[in-house]
C-alpha atoms as a PDB file:
ATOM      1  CA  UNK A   1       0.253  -7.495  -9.059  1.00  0.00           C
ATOM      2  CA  UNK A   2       1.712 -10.817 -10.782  1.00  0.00           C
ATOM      3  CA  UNK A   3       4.247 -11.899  -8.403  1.00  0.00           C
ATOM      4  CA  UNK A   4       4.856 -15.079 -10.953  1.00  0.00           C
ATOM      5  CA  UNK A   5       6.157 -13.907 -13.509  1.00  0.00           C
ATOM      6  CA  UNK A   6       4.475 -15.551 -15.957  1.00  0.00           C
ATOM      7  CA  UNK A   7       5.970 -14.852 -19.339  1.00  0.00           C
ATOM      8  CA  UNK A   8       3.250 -13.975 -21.426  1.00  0.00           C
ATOM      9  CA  UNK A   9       2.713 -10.873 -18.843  1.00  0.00           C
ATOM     10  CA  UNK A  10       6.895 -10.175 -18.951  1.00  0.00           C
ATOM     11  CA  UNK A  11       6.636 -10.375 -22.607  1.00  0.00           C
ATOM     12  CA  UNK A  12       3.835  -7.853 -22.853  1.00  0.00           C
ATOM     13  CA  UNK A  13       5.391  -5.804 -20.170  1.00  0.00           C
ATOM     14  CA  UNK A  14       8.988  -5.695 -21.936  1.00  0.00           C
ATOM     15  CA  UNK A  15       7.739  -5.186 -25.434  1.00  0.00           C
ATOM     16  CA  UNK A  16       8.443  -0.968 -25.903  1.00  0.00           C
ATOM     17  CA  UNK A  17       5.688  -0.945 -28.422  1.00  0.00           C
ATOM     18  CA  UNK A  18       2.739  -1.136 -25.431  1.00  0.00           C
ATOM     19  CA  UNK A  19       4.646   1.617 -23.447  1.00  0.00           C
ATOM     20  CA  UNK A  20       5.932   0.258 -20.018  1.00  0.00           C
ATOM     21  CA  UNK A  21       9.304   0.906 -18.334  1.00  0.00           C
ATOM     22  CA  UNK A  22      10.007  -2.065 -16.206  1.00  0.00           C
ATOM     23  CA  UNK A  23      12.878  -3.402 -14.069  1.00  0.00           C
ATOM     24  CA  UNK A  24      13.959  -6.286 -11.855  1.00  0.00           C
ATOM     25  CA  UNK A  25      14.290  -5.319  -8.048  1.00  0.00           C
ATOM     26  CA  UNK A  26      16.439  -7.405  -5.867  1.00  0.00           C
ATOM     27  CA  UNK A  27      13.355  -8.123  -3.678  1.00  0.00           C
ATOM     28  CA  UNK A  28      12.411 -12.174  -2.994  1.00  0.00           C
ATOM     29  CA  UNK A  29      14.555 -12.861  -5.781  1.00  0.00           C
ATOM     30  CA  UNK A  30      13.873 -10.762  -8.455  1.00  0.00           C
ATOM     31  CA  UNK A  31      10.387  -8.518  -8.265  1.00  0.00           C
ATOM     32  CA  UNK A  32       9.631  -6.825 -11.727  1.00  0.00           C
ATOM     33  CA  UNK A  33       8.614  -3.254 -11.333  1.00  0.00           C
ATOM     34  CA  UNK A  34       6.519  -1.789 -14.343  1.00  0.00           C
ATOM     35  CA  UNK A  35       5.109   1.609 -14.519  1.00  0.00           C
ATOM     36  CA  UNK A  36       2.681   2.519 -17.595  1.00  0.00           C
ATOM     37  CA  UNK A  37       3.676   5.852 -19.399  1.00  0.00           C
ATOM     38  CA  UNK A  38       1.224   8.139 -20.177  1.00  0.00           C
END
């Protein structure tokens, strides 16, 4: 879990190409939720 957000990882993470979906959840101001895709 990176509960930072660091960008490089939100990048990576956002990018469709390396197959994640991902969202922002209205937890502790704004937990990112990614789940891989087989």
């Amino acid at each position: 879990m990176n509960d930072n957000a660091e960008p490089d990882c939100l990048d990576f993470i956002r990018a469709p190409k390396n197959g994640f979906v991902s969202m922002t959840q209205a937890l502790k101001g704004g937990t990112e939720l990614s789940l891989k895709l087989a």
